[in-house]
N, C-alpha and C. Protein backbone atom coordinates (compact mmCIF):
# COMPACT_ATOMS: atom_id res chain seq x y z
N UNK A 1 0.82 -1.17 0.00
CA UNK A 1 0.00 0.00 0.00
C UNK A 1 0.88 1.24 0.00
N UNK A 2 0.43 2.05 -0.80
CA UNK A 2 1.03 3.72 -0.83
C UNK A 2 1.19 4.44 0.46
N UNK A 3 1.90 5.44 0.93
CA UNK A 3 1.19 6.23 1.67
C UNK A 3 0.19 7.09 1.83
N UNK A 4 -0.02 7.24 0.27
CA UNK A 4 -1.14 8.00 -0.30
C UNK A 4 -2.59 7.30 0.63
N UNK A 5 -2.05 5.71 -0.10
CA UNK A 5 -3.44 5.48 0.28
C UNK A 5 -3.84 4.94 1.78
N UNK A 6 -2.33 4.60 2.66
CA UNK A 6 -2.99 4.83 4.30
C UNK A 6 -3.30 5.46 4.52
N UNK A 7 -2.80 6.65 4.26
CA UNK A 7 -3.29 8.18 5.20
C UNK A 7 -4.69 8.40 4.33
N UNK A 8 -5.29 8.21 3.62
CA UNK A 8 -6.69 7.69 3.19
C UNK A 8 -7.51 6.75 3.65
N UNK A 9 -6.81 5.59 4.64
CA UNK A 9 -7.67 4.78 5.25
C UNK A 9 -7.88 4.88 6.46
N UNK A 10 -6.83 5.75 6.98
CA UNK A 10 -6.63 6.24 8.27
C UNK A 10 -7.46 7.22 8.78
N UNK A 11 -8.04 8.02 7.41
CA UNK A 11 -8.93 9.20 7.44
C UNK A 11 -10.55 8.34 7.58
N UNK A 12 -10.55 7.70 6.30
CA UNK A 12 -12.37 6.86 6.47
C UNK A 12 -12.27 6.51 7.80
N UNK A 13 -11.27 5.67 8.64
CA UNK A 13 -11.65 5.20 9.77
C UNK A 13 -11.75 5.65 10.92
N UNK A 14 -10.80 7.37 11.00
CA UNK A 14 -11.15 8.49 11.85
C UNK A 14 -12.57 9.04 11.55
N UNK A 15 -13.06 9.01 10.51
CA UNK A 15 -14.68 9.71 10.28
C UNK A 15 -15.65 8.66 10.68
N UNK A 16 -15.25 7.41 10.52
CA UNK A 16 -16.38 6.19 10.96
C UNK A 16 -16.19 5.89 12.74
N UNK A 17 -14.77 6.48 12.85
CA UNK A 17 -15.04 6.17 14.58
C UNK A 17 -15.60 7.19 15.16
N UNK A 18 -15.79 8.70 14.89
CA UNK A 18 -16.56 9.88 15.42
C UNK A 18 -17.71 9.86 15.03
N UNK A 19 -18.49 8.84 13.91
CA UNK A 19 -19.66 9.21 13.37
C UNK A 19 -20.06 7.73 14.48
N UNK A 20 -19.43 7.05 15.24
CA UNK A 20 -20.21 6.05 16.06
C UNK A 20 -20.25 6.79 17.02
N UNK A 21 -19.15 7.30 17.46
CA UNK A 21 -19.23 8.01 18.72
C UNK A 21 -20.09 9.29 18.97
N UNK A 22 -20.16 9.69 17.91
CA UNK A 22 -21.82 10.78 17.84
C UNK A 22 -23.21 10.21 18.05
N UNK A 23 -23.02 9.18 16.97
CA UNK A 23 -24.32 8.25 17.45
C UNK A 23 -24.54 7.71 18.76
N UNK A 24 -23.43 7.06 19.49
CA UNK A 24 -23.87 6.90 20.27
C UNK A 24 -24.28 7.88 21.78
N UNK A 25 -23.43 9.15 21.58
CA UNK A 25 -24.02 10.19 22.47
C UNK A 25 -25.01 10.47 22.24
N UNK A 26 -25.21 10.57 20.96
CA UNK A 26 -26.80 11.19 20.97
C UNK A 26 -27.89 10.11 21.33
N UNK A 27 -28.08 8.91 21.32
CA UNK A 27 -28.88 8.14 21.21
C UNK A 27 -28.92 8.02 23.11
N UNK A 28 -27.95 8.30 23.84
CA UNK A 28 -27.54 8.06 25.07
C UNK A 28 -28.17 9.00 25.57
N UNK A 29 -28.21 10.60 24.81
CA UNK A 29 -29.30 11.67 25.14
C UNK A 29 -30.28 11.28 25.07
N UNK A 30 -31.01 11.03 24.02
CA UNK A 30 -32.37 11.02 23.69
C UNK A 30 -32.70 10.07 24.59
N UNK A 31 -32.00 8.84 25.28
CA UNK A 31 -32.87 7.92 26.20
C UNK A 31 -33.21 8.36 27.55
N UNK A 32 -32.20 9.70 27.47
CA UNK A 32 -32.07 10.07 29.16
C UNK A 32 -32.57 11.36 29.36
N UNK A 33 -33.14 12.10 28.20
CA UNK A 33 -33.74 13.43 28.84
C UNK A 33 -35.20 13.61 29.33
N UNK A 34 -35.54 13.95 30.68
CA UNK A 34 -36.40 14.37 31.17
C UNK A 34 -36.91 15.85 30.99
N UNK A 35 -37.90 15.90 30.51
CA UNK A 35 -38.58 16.96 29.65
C UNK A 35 -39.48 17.78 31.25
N UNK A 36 -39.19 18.67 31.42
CA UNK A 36 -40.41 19.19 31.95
C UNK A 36 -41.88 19.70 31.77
N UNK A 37 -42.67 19.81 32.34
CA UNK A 37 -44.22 19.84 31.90
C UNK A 37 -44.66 20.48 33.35
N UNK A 38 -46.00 20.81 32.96
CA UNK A 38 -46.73 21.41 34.25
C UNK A 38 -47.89 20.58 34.11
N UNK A 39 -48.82 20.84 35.52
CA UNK A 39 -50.37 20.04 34.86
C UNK A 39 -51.16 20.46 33.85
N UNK A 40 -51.26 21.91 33.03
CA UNK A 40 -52.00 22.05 32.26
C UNK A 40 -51.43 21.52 31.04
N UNK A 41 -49.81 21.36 30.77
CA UNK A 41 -49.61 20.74 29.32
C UNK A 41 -49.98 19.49 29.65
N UNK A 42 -49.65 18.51 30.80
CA UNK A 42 -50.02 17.49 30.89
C UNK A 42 -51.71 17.10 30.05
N UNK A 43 -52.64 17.98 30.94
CA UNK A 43 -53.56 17.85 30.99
C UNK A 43 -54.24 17.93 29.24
N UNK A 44 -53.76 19.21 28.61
CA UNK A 44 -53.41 19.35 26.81
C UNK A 44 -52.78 18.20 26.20
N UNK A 45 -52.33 16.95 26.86
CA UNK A 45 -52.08 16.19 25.97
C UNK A 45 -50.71 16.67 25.29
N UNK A 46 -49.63 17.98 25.87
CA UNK A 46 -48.31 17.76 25.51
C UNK A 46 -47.43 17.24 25.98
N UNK A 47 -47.21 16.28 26.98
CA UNK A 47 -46.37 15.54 27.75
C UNK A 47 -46.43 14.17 26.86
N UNK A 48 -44.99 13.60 26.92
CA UNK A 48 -44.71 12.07 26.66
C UNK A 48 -45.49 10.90 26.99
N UNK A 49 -46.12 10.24 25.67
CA UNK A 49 -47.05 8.83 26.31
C UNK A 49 -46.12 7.82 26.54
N UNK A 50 -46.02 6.87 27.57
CA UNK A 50 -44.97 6.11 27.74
C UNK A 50 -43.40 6.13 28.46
N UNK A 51 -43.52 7.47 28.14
CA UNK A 51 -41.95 8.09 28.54
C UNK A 51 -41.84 8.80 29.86
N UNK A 52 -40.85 8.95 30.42
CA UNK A 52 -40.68 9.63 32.14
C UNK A 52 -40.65 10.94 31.17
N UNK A 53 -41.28 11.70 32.64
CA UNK A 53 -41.21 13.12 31.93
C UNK A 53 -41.14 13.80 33.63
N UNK A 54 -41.14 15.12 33.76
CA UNK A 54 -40.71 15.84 34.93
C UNK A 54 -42.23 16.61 35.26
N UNK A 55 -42.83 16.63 36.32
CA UNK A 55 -43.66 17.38 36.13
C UNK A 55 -43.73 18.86 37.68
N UNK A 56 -44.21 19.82 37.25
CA UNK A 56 -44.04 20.46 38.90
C UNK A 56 -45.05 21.67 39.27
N UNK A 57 -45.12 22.05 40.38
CA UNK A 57 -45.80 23.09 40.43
C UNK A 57 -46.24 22.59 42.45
N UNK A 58 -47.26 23.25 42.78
CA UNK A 58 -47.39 23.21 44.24
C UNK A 58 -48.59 22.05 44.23
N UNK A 59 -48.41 21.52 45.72
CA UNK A 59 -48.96 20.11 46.19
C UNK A 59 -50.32 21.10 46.79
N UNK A 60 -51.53 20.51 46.69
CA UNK A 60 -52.77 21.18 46.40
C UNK A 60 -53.32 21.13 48.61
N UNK A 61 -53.46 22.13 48.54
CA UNK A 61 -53.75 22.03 50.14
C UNK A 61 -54.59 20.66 50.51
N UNK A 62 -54.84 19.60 51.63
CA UNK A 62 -55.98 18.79 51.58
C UNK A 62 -55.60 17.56 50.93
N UNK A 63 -54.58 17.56 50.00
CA UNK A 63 -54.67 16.12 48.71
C UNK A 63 -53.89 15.44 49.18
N UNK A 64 -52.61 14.98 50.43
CA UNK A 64 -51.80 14.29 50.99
C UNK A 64 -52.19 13.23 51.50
N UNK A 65 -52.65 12.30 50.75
CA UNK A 65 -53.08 10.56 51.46
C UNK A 65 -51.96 9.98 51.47
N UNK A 66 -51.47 9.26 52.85
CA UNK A 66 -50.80 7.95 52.85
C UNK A 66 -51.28 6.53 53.19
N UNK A 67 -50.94 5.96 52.95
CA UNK A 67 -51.60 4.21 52.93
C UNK A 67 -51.06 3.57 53.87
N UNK A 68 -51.37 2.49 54.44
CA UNK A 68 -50.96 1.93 55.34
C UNK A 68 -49.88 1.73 55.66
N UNK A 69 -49.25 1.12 54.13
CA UNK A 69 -48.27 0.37 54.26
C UNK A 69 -47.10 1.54 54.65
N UNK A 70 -47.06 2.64 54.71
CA UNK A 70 -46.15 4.39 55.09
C UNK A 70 -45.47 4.87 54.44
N UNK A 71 -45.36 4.11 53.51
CA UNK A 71 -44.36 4.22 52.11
C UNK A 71 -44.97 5.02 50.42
N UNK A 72 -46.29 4.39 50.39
CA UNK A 72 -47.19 5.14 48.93
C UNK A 72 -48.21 6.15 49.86
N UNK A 73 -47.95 7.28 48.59
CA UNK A 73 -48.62 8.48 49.21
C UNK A 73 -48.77 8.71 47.43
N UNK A 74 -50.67 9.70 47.74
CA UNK A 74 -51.21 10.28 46.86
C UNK A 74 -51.33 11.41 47.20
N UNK A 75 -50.99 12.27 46.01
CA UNK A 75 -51.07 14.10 46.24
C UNK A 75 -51.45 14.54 44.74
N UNK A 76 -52.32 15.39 45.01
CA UNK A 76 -52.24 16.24 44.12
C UNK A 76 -51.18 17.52 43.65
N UNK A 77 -50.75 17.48 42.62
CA UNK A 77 -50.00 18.67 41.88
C UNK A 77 -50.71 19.63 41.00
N UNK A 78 -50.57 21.14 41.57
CA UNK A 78 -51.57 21.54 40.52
C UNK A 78 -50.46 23.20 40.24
N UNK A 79 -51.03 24.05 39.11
CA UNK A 79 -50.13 25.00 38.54
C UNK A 79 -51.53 26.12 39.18
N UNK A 80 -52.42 25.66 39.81
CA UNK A 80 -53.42 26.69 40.08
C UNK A 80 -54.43 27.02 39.03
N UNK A 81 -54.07 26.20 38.20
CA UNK A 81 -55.05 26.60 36.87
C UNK A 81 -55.59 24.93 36.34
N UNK A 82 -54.64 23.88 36.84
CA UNK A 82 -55.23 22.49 36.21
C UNK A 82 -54.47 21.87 37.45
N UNK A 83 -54.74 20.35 38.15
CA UNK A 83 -54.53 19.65 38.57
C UNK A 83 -54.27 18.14 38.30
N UNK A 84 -53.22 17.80 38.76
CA UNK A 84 -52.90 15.95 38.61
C UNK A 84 -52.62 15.30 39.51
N UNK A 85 -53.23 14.11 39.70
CA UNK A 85 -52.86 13.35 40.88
C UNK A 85 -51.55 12.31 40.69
N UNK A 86 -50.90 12.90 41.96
CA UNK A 86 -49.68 11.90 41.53
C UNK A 86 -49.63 10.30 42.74
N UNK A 87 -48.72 9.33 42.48
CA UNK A 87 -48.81 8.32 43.07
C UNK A 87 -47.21 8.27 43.48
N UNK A 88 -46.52 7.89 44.52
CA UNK A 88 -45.12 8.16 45.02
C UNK A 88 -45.33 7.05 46.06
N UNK A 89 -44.30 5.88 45.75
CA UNK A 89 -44.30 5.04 46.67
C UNK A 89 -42.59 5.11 47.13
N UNK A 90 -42.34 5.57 48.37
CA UNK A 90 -41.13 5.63 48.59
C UNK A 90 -40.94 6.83 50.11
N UNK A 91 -39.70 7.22 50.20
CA UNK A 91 -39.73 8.37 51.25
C UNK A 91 -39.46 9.72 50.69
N UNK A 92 -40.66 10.40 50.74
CA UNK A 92 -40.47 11.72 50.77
C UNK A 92 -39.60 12.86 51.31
N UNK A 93 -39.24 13.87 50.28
CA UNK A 93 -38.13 14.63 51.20
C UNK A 93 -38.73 15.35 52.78
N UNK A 94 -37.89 15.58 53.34
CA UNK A 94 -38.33 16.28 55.06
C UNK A 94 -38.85 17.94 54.12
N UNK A 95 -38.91 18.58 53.30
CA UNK A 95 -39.82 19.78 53.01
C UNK A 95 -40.78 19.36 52.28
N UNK A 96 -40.98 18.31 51.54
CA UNK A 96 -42.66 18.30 50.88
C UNK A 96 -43.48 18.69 52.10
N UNK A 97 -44.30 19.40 51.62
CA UNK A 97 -45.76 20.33 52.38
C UNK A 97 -46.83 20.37 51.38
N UNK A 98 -47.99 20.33 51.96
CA UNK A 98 -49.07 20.80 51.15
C UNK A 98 -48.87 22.68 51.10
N UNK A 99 -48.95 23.12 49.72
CA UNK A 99 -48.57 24.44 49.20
C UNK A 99 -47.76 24.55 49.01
N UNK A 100 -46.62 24.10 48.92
CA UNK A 100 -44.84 23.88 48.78
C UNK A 100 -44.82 23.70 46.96
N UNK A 101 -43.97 23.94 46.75
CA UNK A 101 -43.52 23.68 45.13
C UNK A 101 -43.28 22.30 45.32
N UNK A 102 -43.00 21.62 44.15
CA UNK A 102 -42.70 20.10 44.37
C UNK A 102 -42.00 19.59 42.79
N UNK A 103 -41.22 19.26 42.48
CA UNK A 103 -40.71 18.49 41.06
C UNK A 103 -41.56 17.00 41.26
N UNK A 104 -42.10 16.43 40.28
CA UNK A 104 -42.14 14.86 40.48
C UNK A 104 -41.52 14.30 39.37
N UNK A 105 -40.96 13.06 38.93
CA UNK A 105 -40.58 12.65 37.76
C UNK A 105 -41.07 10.87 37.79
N UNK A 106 -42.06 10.77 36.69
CA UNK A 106 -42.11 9.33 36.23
C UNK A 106 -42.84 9.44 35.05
N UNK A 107 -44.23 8.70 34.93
CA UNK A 107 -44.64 7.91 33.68
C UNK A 107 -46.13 8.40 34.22
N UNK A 108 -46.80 8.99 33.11
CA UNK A 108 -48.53 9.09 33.38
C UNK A 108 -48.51 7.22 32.77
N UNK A 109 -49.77 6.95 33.60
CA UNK A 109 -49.88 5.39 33.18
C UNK A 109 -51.91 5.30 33.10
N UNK A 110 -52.27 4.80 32.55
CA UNK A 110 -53.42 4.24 32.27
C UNK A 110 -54.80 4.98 32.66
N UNK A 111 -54.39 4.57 34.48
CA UNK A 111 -55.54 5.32 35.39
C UNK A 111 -55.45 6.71 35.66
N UNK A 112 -54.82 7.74 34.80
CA UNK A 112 -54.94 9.02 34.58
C UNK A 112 -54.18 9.53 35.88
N UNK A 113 -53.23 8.58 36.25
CA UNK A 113 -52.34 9.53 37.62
C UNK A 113 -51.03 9.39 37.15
N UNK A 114 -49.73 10.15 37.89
CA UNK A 114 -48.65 9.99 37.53
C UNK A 114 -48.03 8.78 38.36
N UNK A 115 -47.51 8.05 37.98
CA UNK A 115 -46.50 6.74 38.50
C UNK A 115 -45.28 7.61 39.16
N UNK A 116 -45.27 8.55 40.04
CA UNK A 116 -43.62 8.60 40.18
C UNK A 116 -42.86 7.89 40.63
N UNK A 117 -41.41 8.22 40.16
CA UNK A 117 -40.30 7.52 40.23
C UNK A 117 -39.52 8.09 41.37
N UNK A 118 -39.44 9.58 41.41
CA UNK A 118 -38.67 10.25 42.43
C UNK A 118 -39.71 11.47 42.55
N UNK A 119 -39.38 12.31 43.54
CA UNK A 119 -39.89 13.32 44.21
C UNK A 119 -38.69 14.57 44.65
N UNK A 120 -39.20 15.46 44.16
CA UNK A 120 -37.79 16.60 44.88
C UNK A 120 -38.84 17.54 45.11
N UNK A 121 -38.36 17.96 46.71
CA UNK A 121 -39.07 19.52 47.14
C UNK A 121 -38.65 20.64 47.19
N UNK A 122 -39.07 21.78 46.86
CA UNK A 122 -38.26 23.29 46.45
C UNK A 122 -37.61 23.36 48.15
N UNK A 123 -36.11 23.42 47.82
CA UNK A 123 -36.05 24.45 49.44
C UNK A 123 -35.87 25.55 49.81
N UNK A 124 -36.36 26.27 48.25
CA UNK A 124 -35.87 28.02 48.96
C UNK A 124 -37.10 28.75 48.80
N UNK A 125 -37.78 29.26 49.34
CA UNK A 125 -38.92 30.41 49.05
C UNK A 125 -38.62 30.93 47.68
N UNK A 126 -37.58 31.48 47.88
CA UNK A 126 -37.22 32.47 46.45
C UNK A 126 -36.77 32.09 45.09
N UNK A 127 -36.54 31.41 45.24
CA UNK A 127 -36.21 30.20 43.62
C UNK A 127 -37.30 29.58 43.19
N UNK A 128 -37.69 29.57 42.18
CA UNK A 128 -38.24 28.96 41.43
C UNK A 128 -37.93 28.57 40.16
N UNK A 129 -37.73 27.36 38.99
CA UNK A 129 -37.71 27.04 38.05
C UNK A 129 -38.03 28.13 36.89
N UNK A 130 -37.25 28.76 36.26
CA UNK A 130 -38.09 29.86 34.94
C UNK A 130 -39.27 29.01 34.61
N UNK A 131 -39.36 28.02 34.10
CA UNK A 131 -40.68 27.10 33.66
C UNK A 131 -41.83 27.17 34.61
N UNK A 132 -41.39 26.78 35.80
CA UNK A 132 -42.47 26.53 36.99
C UNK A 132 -42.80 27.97 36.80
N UNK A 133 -42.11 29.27 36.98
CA UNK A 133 -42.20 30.56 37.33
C UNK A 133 -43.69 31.12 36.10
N UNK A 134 -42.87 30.77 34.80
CA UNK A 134 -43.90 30.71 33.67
C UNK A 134 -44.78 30.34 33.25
N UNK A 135 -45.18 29.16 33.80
CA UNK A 135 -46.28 28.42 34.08
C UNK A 135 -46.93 28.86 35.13
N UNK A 136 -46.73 29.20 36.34
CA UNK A 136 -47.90 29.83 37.31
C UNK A 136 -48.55 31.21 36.97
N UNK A 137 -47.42 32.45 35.97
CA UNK A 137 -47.96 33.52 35.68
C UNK A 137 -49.12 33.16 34.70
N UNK A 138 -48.77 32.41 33.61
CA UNK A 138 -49.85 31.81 32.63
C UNK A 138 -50.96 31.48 33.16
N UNK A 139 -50.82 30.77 34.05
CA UNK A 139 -52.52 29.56 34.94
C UNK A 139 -53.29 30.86 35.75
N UNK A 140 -52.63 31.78 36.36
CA UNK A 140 -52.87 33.04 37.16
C UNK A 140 -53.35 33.84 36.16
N UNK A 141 -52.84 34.38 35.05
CA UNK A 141 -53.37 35.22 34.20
C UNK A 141 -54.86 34.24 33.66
N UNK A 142 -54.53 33.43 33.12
CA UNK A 142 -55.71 32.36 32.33
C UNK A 142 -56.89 32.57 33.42
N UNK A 143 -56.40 32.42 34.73
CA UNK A 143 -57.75 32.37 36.15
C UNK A 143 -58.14 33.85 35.88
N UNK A 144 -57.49 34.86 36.16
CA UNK A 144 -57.95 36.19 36.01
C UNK A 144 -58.97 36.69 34.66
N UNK A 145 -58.68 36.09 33.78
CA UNK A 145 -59.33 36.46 32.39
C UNK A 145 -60.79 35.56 32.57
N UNK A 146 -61.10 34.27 33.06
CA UNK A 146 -61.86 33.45 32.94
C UNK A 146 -62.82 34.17 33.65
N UNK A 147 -62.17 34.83 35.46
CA UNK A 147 -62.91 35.66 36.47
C UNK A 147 -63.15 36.88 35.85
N UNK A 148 -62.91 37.51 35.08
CA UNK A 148 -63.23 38.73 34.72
C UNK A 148 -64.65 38.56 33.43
N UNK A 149 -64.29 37.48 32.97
CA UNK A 149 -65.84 37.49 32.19
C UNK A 149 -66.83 37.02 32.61
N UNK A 150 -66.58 36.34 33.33
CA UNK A 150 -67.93 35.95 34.42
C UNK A 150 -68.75 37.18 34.78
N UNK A 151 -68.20 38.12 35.70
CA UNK A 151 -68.98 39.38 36.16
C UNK A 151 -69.28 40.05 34.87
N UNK A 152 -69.09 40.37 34.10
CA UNK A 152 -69.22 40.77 32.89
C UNK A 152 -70.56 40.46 32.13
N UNK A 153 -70.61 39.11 32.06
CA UNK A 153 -72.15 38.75 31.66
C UNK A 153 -73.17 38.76 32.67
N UNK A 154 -72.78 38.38 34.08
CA UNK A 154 -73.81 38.23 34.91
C UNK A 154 -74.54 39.98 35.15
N UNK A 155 -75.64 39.98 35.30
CA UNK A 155 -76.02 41.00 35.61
C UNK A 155 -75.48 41.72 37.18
N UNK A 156 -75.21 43.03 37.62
CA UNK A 156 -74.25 43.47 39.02
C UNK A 156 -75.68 43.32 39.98
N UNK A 157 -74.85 43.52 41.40
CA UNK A 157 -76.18 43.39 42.30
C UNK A 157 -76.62 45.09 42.42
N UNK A 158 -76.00 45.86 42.07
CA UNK A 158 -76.02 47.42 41.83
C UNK A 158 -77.13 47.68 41.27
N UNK A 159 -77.33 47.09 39.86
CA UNK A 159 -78.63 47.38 39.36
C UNK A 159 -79.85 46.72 39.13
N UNK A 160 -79.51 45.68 40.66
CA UNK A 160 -80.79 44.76 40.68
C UNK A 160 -81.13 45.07 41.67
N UNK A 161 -80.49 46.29 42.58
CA UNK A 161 -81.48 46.82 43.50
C UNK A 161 -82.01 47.90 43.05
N UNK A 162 -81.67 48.78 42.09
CA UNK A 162 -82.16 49.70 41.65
C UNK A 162 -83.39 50.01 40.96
């Protein structure tokens, strides 16, 4: 063989070993990214069928059931504008609270609740997720617009005493 033509085979086989090694990062991504969501995309049908996905927002005052066994607990997660019930069999962090922010991450499954896998609780008052942050102004504005047309059509009590 030439040298011409090693340093030509040397090249195809430097481009075929980075074009595996791309493939396989990327394919290593795509199995491992957790997407975040709130309950109203959930609820829209934009969250992953089948797939773990991240979901968050505050644990709904009242919705904290645990089961006998001390380990599975049901809560609701809601963005203030839509709600989901989640299912968490395991130990909860020492800050989950009802009204607390909350991350959950697993699989919506069948019976319309989330399967989680893990649980993380916000620990700072002042932090919040840009997403979570953007998602509560949205569900808050969406509540405000919904409340503002209500009074709007209903007749006032002002001029039903008049």
């Amino acid at each position: 063989m030439k040298p011409r033509q090693k340093r030509f085979m040397f090249i195809v086989i430097g481009v075929a070993a980075v074009g595996v090694a791309v493939w396989l990062v990327l394919n290593a991504l795509k199995n491992n990214v957790s997407l975040y969501f709130t309950p109203t995309q959930v609820y829209n049908k934009e969250a992953p069928q089948g797939r773990s996905f991240r979901i968050g927002g505050l644990v709904e005052q009242g919705s904290v059931k645990r089961e006998t066994d001390g380990l599975t607990v049901h809560f609701v997660i809601t963005d203030t504008h839509k709600s989901l019930p989640v299912v968490y069999k395991g130990i909860l962090p020492d800050l989950f609270k009802e009204g607390k922010g909350v991350v959950a991450q697993g699989k919506m499954e069948a019976d319309g609740q989330m399967h989680a896998e893990e649980v993380l609780a916000k620990h700072d008052e002042n932090y919040m997720p840009p997403e979570a942050a953007d998602a509560l102004k949205k569900a808050e504005a969406a509540k405000a617009s919904a409340a503002a047309a209500i009074p709007a059509s209903a007749p006032s009590a002002s001029s039903a005493v008049q």
